[in-house]
PDB file of N, CA and C in Angstrom:
ATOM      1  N   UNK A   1      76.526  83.895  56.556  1.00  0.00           N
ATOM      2  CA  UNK A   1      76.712  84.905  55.502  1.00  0.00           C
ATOM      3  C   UNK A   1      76.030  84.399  54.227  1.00  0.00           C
ATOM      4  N   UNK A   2      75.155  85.061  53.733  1.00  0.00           N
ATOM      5  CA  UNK A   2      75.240  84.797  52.621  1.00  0.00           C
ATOM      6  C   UNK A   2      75.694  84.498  51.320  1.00  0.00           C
ATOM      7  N   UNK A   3      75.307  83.368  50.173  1.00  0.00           N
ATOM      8  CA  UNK A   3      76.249  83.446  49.268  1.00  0.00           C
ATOM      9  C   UNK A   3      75.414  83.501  48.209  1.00  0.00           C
ATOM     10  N   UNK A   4      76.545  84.337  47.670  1.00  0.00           N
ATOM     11  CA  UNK A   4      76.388  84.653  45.951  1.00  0.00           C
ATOM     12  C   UNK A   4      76.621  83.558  44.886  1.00  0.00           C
ATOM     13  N   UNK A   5      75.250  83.399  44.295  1.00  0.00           N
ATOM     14  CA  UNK A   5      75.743  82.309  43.037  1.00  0.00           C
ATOM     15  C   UNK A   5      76.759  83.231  42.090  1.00  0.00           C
ATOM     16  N   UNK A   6      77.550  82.423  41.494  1.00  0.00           N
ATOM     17  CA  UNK A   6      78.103  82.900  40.301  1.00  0.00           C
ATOM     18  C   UNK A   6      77.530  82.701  38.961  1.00  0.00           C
ATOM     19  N   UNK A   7      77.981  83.071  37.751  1.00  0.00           N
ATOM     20  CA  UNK A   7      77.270  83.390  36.668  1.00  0.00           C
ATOM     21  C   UNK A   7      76.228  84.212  36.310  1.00  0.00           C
ATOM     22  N   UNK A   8      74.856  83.918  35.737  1.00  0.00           N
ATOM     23  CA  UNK A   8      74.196  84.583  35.292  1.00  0.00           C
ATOM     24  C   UNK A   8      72.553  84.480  36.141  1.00  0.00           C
ATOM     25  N   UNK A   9      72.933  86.145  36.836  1.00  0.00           N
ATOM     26  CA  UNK A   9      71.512  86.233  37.977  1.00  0.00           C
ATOM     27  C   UNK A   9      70.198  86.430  36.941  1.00  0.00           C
ATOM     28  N   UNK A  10      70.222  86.746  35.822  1.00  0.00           N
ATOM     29  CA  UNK A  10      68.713  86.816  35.194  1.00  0.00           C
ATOM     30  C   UNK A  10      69.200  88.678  34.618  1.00  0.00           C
ATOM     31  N   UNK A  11      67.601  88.793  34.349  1.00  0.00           N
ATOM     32  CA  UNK A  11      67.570  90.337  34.001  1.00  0.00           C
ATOM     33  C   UNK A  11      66.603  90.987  34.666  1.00  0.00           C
ATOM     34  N   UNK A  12      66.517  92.494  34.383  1.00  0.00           N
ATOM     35  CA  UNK A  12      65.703  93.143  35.333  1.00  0.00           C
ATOM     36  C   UNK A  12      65.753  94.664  34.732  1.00  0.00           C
ATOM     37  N   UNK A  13      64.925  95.310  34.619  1.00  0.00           N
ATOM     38  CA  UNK A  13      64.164  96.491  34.153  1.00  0.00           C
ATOM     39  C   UNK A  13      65.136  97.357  35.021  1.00  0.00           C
ATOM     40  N   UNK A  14      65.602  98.434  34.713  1.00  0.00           N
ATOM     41  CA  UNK A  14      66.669  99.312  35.678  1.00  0.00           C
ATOM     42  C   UNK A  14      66.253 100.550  35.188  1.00  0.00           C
ATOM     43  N   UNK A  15      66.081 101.416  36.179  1.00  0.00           N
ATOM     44  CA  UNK A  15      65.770 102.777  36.473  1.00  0.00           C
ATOM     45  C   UNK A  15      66.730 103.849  36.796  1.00  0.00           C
ATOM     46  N   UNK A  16      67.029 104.800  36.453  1.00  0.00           N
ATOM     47  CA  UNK A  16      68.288 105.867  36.916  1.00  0.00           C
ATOM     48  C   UNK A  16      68.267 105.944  38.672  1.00  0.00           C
ATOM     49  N   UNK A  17      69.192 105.439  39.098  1.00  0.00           N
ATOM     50  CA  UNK A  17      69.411 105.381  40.282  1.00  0.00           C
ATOM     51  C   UNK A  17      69.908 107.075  40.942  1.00  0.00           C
ATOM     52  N   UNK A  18      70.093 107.605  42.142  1.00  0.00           N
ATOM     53  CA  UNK A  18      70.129 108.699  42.409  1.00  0.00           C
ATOM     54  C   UNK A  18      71.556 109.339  41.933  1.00  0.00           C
ATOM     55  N   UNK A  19      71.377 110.313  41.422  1.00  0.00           N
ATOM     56  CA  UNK A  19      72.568 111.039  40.283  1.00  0.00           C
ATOM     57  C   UNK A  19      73.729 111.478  41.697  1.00  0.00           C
ATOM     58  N   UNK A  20      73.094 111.556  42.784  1.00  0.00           N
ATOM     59  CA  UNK A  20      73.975 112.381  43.885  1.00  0.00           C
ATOM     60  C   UNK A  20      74.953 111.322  44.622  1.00  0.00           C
ATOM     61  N   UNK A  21      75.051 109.714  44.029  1.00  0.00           N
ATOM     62  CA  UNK A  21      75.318 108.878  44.402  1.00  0.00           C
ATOM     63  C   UNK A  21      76.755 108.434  43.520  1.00  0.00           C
ATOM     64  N   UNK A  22      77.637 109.039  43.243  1.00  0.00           N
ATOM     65  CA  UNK A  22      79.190 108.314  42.174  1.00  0.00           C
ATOM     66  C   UNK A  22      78.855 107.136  42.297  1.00  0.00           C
ATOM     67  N   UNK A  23      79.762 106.848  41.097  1.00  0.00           N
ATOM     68  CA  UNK A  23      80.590 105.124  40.992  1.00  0.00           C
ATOM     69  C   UNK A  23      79.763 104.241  40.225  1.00  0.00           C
ATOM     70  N   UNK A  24      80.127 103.178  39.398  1.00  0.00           N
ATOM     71  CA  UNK A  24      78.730 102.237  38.958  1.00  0.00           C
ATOM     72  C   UNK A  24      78.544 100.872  39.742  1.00  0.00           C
ATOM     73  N   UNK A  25      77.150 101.093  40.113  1.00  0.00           N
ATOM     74  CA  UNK A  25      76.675 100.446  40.856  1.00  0.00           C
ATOM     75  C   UNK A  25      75.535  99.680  40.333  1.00  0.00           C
ATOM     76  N   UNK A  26      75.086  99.073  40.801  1.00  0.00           N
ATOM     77  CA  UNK A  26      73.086  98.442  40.877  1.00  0.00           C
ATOM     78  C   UNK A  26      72.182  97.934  41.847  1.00  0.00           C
ATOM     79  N   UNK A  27      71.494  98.919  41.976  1.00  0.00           N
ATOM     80  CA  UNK A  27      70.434  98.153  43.647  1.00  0.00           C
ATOM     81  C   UNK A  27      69.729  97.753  43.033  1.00  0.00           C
ATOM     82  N   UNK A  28      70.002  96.164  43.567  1.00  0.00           N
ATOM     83  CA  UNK A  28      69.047  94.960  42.888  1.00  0.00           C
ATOM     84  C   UNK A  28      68.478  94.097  44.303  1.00  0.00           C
ATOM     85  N   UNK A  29      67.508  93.601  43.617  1.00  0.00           N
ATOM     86  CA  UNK A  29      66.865  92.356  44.315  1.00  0.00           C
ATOM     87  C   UNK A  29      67.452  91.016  44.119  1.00  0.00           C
ATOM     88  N   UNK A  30      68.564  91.250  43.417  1.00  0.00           N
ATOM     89  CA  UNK A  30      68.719  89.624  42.477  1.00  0.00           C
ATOM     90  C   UNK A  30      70.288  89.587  43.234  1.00  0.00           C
ATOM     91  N   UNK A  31      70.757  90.397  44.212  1.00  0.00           N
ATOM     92  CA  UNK A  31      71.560  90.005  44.961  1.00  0.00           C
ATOM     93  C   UNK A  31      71.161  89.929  46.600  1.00  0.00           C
ATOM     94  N   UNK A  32      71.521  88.701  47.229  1.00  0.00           N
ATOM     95  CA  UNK A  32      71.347  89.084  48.981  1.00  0.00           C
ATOM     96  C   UNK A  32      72.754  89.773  49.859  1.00  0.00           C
ATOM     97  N   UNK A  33      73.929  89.735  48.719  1.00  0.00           N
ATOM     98  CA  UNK A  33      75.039  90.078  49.668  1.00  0.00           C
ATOM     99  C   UNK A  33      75.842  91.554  48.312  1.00  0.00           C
ATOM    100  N   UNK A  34      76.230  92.296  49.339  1.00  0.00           N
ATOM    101  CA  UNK A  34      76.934  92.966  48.101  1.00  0.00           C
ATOM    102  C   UNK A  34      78.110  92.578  47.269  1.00  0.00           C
ATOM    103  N   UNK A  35      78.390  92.422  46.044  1.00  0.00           N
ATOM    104  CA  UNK A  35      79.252  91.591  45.357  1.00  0.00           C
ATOM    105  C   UNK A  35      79.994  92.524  44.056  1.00  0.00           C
ATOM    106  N   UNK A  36      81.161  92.298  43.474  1.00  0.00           N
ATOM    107  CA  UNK A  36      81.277  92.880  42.146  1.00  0.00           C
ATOM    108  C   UNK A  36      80.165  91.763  41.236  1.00  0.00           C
ATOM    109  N   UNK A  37      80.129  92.990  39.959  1.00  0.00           N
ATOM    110  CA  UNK A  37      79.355  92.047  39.016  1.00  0.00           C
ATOM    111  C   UNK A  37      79.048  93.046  38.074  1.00  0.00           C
ATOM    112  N   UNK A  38      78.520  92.218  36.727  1.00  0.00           N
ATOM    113  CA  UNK A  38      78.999  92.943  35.461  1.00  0.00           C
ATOM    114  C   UNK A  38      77.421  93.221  34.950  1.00  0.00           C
ATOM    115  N   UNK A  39      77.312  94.324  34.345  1.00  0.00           N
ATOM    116  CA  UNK A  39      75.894  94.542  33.891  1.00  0.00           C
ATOM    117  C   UNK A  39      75.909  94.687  32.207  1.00  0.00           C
ATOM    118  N   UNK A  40      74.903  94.412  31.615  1.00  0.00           N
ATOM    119  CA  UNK A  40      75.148  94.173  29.947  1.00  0.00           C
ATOM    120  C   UNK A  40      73.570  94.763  29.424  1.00  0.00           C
ATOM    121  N   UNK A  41      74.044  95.582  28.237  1.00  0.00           N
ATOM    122  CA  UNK A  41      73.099  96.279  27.617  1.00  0.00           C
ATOM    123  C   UNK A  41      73.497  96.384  26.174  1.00  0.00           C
ATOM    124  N   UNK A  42      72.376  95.733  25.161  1.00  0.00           N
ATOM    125  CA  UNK A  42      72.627  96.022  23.954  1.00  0.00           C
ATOM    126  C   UNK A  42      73.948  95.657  23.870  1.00  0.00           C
ATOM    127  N   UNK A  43      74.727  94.396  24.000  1.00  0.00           N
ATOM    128  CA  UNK A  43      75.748  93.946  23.626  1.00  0.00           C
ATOM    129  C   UNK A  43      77.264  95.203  24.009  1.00  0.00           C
ATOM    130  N   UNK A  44      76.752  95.669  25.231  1.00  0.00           N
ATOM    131  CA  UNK A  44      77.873  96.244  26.128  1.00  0.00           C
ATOM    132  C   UNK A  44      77.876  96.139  27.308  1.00  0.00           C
ATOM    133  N   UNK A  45      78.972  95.465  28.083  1.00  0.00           N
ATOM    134  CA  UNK A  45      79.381  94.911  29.610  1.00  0.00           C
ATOM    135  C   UNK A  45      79.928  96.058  30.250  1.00  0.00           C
ATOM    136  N   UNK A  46      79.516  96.201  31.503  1.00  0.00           N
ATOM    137  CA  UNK A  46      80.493  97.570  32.449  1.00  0.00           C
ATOM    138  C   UNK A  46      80.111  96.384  33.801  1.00  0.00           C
ATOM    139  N   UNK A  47      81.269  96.606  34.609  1.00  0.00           N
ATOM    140  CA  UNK A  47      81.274  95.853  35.515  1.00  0.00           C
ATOM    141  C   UNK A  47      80.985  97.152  36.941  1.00  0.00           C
ATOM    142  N   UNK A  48      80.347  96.392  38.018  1.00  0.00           N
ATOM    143  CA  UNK A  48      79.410  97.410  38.617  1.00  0.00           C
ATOM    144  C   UNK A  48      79.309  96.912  40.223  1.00  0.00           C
ATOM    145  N   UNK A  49      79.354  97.506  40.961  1.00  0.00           N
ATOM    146  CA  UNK A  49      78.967  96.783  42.482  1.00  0.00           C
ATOM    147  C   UNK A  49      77.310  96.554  42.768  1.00  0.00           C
ATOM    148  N   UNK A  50      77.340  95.300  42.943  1.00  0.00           N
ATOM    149  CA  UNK A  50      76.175  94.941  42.984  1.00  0.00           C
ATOM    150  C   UNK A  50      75.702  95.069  44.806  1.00  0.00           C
ATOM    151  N   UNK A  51      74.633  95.640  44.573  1.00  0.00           N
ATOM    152  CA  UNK A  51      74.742  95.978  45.927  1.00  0.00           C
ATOM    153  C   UNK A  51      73.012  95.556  46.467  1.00  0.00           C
ATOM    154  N   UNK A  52      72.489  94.763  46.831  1.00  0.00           N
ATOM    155  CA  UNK A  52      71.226  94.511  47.333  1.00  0.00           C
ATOM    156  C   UNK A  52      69.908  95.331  48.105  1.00  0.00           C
ATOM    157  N   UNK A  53      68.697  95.559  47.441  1.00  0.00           N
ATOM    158  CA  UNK A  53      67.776  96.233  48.133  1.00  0.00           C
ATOM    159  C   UNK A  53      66.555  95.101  48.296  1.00  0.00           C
ATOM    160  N   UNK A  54      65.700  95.345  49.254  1.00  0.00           N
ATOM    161  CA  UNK A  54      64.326  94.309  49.445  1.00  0.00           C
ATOM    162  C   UNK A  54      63.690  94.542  48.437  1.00  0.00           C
ATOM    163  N   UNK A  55      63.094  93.311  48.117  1.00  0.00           N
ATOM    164  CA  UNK A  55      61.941  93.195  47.121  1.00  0.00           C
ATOM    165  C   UNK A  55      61.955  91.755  46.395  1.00  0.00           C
ATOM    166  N   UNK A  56      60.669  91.392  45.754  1.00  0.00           N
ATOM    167  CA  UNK A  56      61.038  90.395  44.965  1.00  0.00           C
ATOM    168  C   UNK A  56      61.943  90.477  43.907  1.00  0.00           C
ATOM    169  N   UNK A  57      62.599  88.743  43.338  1.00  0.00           N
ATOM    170  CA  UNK A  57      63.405  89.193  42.274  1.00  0.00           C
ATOM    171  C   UNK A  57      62.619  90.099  40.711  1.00  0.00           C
ATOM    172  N   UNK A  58      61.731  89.417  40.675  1.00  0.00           N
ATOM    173  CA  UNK A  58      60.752  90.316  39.980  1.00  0.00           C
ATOM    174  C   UNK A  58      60.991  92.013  39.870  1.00  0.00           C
ATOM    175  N   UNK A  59      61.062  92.541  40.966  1.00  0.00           N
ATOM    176  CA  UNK A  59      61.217  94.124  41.074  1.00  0.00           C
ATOM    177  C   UNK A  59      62.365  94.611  40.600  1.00  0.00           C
ATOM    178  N   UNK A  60      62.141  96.111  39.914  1.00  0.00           N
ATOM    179  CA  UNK A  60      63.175  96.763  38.835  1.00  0.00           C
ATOM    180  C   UNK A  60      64.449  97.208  39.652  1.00  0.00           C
ATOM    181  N   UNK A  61      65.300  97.717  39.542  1.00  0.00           N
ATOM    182  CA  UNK A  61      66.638  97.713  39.733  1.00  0.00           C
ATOM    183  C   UNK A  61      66.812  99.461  40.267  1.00  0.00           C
ATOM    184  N   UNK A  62      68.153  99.564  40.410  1.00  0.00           N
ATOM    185  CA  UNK A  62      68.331 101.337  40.004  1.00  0.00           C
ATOM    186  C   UNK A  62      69.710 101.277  39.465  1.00  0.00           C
ATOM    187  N   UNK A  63      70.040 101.752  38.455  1.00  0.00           N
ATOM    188  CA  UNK A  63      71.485 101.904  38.156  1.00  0.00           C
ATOM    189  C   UNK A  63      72.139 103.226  38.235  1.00  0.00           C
ATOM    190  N   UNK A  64      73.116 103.145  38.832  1.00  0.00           N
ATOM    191  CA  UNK A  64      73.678 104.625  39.053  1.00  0.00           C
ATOM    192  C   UNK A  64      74.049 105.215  37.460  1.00  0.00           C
ATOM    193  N   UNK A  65      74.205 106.849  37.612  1.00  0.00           N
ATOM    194  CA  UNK A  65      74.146 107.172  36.222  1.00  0.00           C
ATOM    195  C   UNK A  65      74.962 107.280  35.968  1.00  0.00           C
ATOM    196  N   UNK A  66      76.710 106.973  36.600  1.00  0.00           N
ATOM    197  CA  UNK A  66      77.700 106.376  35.598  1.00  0.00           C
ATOM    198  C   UNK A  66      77.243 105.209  35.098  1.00  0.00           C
ATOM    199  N   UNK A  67      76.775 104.643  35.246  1.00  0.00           N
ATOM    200  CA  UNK A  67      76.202 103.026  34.710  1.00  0.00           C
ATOM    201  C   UNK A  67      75.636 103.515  33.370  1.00  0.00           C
ATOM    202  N   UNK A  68      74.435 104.065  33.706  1.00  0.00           N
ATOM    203  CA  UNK A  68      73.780 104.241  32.507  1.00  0.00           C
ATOM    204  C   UNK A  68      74.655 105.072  31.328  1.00  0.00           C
ATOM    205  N   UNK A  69      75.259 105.904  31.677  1.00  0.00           N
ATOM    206  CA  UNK A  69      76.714 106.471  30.715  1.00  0.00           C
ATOM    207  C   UNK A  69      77.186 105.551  30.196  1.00  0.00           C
ATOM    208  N   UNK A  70      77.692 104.972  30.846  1.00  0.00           N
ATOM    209  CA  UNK A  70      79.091 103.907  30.469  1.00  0.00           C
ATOM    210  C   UNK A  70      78.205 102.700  28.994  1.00  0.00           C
ATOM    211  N   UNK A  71      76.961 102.544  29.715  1.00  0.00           N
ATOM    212  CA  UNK A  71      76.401 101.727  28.797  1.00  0.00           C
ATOM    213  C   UNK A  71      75.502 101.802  27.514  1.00  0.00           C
ATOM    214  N   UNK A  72      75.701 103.517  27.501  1.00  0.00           N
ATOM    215  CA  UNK A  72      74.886 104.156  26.363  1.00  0.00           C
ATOM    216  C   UNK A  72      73.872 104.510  26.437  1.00  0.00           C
ATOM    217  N   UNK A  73      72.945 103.846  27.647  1.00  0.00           N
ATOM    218  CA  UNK A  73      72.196 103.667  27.704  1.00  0.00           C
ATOM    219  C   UNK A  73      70.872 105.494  28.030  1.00  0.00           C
ATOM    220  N   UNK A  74      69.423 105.451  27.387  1.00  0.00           N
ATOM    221  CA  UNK A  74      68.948 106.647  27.469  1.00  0.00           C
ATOM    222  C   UNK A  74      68.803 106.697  28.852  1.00  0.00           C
ATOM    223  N   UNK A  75      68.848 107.805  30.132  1.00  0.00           N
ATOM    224  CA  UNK A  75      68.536 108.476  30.987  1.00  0.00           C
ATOM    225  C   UNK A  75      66.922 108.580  31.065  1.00  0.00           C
ATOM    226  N   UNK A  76      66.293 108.593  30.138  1.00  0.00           N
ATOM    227  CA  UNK A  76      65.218 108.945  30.724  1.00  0.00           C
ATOM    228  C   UNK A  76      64.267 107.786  30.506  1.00  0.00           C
ATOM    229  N   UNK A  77      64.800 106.470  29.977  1.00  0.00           N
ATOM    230  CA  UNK A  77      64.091 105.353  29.874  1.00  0.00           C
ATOM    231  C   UNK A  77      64.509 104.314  30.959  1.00  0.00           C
ATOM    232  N   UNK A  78      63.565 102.968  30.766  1.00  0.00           N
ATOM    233  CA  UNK A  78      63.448 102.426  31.786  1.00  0.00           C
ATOM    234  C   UNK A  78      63.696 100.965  30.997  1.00  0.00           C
ATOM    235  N   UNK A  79      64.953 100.576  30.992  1.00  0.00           N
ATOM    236  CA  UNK A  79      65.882  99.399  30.198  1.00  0.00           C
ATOM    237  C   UNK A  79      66.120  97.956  30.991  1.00  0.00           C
ATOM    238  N   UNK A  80      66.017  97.332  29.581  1.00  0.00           N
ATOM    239  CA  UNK A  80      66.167  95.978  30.539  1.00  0.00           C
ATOM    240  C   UNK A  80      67.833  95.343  30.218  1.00  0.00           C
ATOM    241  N   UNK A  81      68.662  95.163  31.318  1.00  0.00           N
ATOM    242  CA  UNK A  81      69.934  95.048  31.612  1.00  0.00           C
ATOM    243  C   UNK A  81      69.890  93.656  31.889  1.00  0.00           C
ATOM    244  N   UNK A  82      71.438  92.340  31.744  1.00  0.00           N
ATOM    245  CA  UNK A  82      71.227  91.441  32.323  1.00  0.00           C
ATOM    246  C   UNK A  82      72.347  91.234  33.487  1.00  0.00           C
ATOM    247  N   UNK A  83      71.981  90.704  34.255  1.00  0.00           N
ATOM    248  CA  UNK A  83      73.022  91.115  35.469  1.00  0.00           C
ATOM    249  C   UNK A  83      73.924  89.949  35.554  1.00  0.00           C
ATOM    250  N   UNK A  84      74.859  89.683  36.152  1.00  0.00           N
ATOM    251  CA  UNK A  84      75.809  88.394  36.283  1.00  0.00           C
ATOM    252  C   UNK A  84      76.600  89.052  37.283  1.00  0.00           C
ATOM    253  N   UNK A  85      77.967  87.498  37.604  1.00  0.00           N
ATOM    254  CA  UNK A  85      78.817  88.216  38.501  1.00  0.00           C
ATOM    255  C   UNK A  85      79.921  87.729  37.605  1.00  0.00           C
TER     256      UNK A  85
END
């Protein structure tokens, strides 16, 4: 099984993830197993299921759009979030 480091996975450019999808989430590269974990923007934390897609860690994210709600964040931009668990 894979394991999840704890603390702080880095950051990553996040994109509106599919609106038809509830709940806050993040398909990231910067996880291999699905995990809770907290996402931070502009000095606001929402905690989020981190949930893993292929790609390098390099590659942008998707955040579901309760996420992007919760964190103020604009809908139609493309933000850089820092991820942790």
């Amino acid at each position: 099984k894979p394991t999840v480091a704890s603390g702080g996975l880095g950051s990553t450019i996040a994109s509106l993830g599919s609106p038809a999808e509830p709940g806050l989430w993040l398909k990231t590269p910067l996880v291999s197993a699905q995990s809770s974990g907290k996402v931070s923007y502009k000095g606001k934390t929402i905690d989020v299921i981190l949930i893993p897609i292929e790609g390098p860690k390099t590659a942008g994210s998707r955040l579901s759009l309760q996420g992007f709600q919760a964190l103020g964040a604009p809908l139609t931009d493309l933000v850089e979030i820092q991820v942790s668990t």
